[in-house]
N, C-alpha and C. Protein backbone atom coordinates (compact mmCIF):
# COMPACT_ATOMS: atom_id res chain seq x y z
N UNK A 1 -1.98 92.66 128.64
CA UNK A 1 -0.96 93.21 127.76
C UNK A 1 0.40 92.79 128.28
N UNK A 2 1.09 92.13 127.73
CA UNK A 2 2.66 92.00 128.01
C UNK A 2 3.34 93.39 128.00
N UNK A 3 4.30 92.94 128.99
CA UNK A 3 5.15 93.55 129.17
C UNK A 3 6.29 93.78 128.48
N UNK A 4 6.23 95.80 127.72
CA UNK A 4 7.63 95.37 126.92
C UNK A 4 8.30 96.81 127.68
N UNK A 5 9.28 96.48 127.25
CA UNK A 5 10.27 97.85 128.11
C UNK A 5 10.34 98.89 127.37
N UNK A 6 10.53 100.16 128.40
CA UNK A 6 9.95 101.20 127.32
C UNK A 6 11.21 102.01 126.79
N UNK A 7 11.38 102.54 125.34
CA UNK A 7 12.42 103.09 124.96
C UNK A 7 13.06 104.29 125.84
N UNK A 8 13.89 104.42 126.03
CA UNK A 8 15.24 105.27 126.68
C UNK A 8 14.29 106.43 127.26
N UNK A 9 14.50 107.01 127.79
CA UNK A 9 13.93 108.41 128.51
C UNK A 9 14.35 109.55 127.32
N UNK A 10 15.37 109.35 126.43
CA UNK A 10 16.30 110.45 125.77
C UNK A 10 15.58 110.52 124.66
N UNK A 11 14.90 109.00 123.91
CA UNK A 11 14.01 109.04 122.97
C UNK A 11 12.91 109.01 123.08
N UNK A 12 12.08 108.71 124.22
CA UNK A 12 10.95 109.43 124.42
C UNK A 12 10.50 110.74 124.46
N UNK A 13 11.22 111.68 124.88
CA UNK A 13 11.86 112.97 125.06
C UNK A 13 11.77 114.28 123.98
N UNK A 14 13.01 112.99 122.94
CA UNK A 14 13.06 113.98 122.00
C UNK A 14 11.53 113.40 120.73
N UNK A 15 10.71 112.50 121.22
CA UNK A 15 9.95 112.27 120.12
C UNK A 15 8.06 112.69 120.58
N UNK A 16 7.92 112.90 122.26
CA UNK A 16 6.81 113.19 123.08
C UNK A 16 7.09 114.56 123.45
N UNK A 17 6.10 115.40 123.17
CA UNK A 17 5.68 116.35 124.63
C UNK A 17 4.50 115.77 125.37
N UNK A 18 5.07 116.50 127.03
CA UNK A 18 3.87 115.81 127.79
C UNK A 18 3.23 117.12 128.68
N UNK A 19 1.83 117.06 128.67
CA UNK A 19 1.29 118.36 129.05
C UNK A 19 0.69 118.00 130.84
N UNK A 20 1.36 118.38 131.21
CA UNK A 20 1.18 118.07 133.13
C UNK A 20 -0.24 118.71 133.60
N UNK A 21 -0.83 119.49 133.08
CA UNK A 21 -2.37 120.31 133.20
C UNK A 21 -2.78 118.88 132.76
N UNK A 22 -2.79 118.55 131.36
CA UNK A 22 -3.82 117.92 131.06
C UNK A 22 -3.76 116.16 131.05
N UNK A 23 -2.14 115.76 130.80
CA UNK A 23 -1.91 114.44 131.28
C UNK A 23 -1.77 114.26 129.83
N UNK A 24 -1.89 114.85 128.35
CA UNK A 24 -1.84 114.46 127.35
C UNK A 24 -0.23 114.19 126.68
N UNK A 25 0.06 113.67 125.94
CA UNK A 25 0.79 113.47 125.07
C UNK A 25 1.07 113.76 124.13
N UNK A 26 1.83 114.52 123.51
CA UNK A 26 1.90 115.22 122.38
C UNK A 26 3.01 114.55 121.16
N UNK A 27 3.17 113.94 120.15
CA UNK A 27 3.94 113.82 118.92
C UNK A 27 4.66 115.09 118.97
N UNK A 28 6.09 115.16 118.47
CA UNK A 28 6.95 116.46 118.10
C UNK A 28 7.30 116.29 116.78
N UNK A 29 7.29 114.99 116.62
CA UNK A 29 7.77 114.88 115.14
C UNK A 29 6.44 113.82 114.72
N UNK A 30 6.83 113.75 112.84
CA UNK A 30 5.84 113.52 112.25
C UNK A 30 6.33 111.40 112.47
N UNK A 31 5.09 110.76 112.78
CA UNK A 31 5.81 109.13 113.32
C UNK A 31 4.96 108.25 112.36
N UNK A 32 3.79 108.90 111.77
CA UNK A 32 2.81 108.06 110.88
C UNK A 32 1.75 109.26 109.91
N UNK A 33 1.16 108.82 109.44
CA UNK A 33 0.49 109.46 108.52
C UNK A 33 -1.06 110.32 109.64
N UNK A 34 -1.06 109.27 110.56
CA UNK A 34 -2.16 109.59 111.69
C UNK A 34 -1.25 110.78 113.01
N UNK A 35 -0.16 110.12 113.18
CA UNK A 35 0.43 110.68 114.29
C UNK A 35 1.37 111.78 114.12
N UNK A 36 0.84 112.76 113.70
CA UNK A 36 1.69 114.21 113.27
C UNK A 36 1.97 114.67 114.44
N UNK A 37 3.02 115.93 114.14
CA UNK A 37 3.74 116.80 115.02
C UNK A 37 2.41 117.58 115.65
N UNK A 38 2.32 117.38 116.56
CA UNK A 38 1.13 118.43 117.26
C UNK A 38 -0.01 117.66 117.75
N UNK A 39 -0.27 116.41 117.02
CA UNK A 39 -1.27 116.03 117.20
C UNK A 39 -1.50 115.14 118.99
N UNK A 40 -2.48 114.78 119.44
CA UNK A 40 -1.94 113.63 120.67
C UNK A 40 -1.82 112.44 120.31
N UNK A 41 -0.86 111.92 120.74
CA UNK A 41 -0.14 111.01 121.08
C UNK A 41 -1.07 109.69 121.66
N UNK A 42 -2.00 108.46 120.58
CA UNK A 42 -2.13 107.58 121.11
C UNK A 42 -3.50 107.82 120.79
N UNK A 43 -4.25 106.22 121.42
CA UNK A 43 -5.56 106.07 121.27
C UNK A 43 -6.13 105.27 122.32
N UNK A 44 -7.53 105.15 122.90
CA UNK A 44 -8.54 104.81 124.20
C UNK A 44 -8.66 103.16 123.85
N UNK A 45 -7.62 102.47 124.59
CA UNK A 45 -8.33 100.96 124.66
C UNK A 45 -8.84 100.53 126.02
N UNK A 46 -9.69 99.96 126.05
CA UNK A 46 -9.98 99.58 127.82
C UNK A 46 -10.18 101.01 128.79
N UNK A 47 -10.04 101.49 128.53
CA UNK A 47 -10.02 103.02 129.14
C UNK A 47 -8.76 103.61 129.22
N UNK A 48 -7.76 102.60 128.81
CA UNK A 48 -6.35 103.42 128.71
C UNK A 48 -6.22 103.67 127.62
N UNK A 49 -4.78 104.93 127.64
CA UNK A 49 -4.22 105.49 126.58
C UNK A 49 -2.82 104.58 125.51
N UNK A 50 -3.11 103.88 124.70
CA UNK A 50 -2.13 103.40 124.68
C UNK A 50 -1.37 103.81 123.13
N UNK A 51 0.26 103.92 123.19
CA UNK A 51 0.38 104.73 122.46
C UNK A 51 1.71 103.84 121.64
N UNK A 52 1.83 103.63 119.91
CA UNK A 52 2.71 102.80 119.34
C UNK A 52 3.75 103.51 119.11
N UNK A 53 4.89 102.92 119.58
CA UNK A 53 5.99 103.41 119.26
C UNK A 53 7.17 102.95 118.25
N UNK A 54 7.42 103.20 117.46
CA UNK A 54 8.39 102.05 116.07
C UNK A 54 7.91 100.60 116.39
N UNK A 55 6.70 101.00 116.37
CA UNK A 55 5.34 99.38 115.74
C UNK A 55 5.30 98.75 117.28
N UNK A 56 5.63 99.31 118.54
CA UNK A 56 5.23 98.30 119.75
C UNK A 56 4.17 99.50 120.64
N UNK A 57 3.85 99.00 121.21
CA UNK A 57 2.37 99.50 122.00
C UNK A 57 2.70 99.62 123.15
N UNK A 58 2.67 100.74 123.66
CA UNK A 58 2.72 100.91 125.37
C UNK A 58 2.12 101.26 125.97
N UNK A 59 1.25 101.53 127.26
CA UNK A 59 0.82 102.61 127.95
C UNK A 59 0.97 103.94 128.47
N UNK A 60 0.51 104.51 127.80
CA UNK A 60 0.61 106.26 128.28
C UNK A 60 1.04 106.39 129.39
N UNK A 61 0.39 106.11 130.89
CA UNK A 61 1.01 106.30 131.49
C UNK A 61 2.07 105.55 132.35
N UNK A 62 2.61 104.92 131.40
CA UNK A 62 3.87 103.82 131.59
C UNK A 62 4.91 104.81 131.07
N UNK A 63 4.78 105.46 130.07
CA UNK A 63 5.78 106.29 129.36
C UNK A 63 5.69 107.70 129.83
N UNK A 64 4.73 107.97 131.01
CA UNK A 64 4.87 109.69 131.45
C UNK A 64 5.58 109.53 132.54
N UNK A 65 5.41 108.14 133.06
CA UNK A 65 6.47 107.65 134.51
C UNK A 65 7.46 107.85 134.22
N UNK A 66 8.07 107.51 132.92
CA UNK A 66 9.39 107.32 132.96
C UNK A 66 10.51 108.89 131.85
N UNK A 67 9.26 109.44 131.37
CA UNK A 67 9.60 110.85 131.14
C UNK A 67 9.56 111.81 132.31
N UNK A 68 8.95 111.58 133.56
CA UNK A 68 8.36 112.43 134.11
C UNK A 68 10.02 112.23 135.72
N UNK A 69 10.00 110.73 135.86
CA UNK A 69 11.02 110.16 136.73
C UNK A 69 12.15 109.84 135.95
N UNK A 70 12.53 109.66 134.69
CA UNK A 70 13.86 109.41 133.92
C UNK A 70 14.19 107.74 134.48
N UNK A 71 13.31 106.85 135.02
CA UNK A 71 13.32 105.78 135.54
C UNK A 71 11.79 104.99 134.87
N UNK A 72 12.32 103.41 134.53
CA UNK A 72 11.66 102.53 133.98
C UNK A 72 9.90 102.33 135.41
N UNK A 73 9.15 102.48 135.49
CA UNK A 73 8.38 101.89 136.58
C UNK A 73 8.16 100.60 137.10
N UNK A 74 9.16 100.42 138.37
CA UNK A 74 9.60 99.33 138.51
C UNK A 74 8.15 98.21 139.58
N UNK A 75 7.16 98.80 139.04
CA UNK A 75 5.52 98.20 139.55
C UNK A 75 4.59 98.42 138.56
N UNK A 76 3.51 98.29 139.33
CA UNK A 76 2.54 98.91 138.24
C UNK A 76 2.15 100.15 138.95
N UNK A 77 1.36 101.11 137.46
CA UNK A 77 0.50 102.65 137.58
C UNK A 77 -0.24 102.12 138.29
N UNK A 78 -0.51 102.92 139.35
CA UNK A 78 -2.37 103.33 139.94
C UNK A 78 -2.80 104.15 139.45
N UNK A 79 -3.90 104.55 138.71
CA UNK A 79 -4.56 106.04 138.54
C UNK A 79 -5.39 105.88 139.36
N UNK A 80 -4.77 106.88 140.87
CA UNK A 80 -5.74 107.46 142.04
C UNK A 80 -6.89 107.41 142.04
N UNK A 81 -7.39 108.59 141.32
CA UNK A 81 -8.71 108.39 140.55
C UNK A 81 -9.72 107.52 139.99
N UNK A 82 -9.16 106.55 139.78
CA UNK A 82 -9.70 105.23 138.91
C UNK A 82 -9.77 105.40 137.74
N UNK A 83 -9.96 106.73 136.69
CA UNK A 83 -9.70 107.13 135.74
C UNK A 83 -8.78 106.76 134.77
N UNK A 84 -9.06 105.78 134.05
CA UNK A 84 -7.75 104.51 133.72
C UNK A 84 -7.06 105.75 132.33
N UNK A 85 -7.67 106.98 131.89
CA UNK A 85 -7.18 107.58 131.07
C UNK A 85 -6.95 108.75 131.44
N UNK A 86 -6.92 109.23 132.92
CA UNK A 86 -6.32 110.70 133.45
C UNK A 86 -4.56 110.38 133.73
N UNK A 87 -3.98 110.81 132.81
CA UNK A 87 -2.61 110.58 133.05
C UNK A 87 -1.88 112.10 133.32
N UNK A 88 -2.37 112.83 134.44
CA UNK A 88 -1.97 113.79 134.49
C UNK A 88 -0.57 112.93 135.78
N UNK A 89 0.22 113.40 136.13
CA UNK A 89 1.30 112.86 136.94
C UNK A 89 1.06 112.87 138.51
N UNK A 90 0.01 113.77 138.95
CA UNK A 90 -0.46 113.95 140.17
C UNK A 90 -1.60 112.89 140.41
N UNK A 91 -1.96 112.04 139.45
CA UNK A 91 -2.91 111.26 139.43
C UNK A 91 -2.27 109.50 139.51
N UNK A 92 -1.25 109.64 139.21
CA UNK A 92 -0.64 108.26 139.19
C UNK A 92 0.49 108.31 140.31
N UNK A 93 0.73 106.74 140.89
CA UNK A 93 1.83 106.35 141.91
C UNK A 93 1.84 104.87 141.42
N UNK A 94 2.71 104.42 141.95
CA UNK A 94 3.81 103.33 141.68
C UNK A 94 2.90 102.42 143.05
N UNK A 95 2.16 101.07 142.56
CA UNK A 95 1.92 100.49 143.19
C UNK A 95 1.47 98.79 143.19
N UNK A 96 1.82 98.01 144.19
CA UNK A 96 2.19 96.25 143.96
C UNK A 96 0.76 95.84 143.51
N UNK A 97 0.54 94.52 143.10
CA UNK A 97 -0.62 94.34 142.31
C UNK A 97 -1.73 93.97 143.49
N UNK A 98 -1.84 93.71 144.82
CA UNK A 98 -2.44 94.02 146.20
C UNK A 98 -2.88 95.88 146.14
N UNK A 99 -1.88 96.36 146.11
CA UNK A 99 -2.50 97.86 146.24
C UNK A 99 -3.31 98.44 145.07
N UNK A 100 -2.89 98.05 143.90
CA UNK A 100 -3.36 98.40 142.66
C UNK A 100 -5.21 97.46 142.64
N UNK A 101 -5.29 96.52 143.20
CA UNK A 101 -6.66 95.96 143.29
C UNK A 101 -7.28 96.19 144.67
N UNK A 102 -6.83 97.07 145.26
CA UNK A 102 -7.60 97.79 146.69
C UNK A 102 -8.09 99.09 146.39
N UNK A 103 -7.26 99.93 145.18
CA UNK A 103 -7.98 100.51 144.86
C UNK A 103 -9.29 100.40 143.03
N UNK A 104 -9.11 99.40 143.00
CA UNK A 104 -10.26 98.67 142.37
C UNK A 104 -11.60 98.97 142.83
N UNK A 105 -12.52 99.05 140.89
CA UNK A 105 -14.21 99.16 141.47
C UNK A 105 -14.54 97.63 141.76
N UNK A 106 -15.73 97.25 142.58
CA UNK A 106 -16.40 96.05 142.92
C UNK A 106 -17.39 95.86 141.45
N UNK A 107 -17.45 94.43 141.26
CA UNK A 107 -18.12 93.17 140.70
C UNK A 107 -19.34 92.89 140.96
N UNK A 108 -19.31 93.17 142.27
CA UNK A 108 -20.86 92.16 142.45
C UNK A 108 -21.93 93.01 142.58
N UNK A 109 -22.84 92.54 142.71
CA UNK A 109 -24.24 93.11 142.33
C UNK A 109 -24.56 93.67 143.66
N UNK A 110 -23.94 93.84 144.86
CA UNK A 110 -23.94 94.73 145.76
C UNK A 110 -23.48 96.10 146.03
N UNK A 111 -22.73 95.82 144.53
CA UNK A 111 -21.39 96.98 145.03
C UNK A 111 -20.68 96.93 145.97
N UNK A 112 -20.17 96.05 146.82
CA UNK A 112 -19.69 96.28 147.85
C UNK A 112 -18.97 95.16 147.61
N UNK A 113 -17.54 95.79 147.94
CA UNK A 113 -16.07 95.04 147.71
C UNK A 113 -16.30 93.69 149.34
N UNK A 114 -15.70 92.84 149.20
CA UNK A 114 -15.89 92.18 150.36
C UNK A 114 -16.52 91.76 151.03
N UNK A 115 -18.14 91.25 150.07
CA UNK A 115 -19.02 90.82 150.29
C UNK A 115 -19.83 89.95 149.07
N UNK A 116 -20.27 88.51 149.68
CA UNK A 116 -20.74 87.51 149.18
C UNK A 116 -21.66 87.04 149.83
N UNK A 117 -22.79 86.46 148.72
CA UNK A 117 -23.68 85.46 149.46
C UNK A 117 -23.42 84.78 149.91
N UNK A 118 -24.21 83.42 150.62
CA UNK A 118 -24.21 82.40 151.43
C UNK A 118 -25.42 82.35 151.63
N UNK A 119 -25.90 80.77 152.11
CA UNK A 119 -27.06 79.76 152.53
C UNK A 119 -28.61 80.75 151.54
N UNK A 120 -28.06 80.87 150.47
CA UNK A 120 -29.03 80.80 149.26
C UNK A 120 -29.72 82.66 149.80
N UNK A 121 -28.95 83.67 149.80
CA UNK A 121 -29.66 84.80 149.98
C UNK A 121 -29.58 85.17 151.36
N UNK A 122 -29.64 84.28 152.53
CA UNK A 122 -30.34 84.68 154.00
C UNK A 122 -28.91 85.08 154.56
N UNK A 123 -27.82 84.78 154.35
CA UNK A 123 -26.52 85.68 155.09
C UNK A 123 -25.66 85.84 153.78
N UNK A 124 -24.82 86.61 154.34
CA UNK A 124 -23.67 87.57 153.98
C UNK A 124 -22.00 87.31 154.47
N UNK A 125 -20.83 87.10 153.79
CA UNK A 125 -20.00 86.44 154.23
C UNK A 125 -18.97 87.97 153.86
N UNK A 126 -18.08 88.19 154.76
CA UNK A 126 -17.58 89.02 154.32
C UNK A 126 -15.81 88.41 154.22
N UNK A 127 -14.65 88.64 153.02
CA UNK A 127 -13.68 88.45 152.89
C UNK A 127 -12.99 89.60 152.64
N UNK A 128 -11.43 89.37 152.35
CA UNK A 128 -10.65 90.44 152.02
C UNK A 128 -9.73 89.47 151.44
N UNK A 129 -8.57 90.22 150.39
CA UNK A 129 -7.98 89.33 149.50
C UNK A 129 -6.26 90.23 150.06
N UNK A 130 -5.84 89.65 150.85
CA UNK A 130 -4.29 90.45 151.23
C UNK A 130 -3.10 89.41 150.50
N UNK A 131 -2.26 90.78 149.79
CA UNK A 131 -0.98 89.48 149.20
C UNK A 131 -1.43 88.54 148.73
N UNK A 132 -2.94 88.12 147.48
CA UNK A 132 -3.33 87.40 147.13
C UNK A 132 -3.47 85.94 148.15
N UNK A 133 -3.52 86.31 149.18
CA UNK A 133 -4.64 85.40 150.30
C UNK A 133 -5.58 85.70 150.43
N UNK A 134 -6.76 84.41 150.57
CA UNK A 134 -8.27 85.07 150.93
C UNK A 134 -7.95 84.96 152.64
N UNK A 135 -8.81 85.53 153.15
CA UNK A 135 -8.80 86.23 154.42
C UNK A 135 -10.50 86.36 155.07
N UNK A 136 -10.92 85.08 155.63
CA UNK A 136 -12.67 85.04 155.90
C UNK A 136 -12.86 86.19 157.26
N UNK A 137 -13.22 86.94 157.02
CA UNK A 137 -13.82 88.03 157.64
C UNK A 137 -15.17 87.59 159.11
N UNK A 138 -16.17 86.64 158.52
CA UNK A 138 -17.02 86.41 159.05
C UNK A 138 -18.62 86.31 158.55
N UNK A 139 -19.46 85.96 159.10
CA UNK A 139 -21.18 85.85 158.59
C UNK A 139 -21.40 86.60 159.41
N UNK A 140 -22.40 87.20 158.33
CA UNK A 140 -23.10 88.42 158.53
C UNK A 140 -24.88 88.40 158.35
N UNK A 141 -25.72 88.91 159.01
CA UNK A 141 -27.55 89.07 158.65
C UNK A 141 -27.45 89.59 157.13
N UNK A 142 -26.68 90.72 157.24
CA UNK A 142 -27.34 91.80 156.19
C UNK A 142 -25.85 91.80 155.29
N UNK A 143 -25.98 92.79 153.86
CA UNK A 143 -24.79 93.43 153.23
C UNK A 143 -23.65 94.12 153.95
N UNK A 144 -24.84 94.88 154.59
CA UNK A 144 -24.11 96.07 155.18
C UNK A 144 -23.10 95.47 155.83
N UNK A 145 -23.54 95.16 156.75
CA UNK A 145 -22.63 94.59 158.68
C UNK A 145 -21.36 93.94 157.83
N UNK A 146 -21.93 93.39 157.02
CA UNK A 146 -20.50 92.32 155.95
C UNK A 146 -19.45 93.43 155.40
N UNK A 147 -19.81 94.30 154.36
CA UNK A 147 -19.31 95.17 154.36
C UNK A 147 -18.71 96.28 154.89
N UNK A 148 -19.35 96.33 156.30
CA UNK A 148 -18.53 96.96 157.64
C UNK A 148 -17.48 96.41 157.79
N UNK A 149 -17.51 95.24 157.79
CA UNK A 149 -16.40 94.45 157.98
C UNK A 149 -15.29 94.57 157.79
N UNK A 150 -15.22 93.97 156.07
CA UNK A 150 -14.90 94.67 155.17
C UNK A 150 -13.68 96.11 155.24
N UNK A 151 -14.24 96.78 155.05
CA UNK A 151 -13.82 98.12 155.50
C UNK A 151 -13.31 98.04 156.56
N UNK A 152 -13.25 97.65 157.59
CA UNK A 152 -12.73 98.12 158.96
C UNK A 152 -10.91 97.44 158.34
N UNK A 153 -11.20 95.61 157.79
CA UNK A 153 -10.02 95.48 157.53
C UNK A 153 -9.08 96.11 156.11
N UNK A 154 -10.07 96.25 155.20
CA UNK A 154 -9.44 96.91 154.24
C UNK A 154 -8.14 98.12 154.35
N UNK A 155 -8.82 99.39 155.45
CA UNK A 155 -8.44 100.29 155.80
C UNK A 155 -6.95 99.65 156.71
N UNK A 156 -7.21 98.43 157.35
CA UNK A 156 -5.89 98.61 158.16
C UNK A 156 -4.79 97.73 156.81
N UNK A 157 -5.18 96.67 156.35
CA UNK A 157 -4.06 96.61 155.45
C UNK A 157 -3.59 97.37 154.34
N UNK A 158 -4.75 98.23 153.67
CA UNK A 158 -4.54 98.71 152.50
C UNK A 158 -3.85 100.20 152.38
N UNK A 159 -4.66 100.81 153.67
CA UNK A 159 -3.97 101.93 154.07
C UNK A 159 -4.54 103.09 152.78
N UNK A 160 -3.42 104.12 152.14
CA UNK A 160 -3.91 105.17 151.43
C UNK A 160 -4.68 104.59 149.91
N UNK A 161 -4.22 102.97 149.42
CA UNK A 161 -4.77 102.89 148.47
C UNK A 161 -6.22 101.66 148.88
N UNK A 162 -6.58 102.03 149.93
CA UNK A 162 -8.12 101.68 150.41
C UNK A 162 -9.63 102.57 149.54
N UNK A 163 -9.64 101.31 148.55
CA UNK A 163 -11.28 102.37 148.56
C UNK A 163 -12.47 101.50 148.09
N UNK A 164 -13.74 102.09 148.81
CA UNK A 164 -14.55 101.82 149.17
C UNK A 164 -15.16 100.51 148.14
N UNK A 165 -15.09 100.52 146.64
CA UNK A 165 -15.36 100.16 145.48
C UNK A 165 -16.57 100.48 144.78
N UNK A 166 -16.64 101.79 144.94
CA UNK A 166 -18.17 102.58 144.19
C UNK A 166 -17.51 103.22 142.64
């Protein structure tokens, strides 16, 4: 999704309520024939909330950042959680596109972030991806030991947005 900038804090404001229990979005005024006063605010693409505003499309919680801080989000959302549609405000932080894919689910058919085959099945290679560098970890017997790995460095670069990828 491109990036578009999001209208003023003053007109978001006077045209959203935002419910901090539930992370929802609320219409105050009537904006479409679908989007009445009362109703929520927006619809589930990809697992996000994304919500049109005088005909442009934003993310929900792109627009609770900046109702919630009166400031544009000058990174990208994390939802903590992984919950790409819990936009409660305790669930999201401001984070670089390294932190935002550390806390990422895993791909591979191991589940396990930082681990790849090698020599056709019989070892295990473990990497890490820092500041979009790959970073060779080492060969490994098994998943696991690779994925120990893994983890040991994850945790020291990634720090609070380290997770496991389950």
């Amino acid at each position: 999704m491109a990036k578009n900038y999001l209208p003023n804090t003053f007109y978001l404001r006077q045209i959203l309520n935002y419910d901090l229990e539930t992370g929802f979005l609320y219409w105050k005024i009537n904006k479409s024939p679908t989007a009445t006063a009362g109703s929520i605010a927006g619809a589930k693409s990809y697992g996000y909330i994304n919500i049109r505003i005088d005909n442009i499309s934003y993310r929900a919680h792109r627009i609770i950042w900046k109702m919630f801080y009166g400031v544009e989000p000058a990174n990208l959302i994390d939802h903590i959680n992984r919950n790409r549609s819990d936009n409660r405000i305790c669930n999201l932080r401001e984070a670089n596109n390294s932190q935002n894919n550390a806390n990422s689910k895993t791909k591979n058919k191991f589940k396990m972030k930082g681990v790849r085959v090698i020599n056709k099945g019989c070892r295990y290679e473990a990497f890490i991806t820092i500041k979009g560098k790959y970073k060779y970890l080492g060969v490994y017997d098994t998943p696991d030991d690779a994925h120990a790995a893994y983890i040991r460095e994850a945790k020291k670069y990634h720090g609070e947005y380290f997770r496991n990828g389950d």
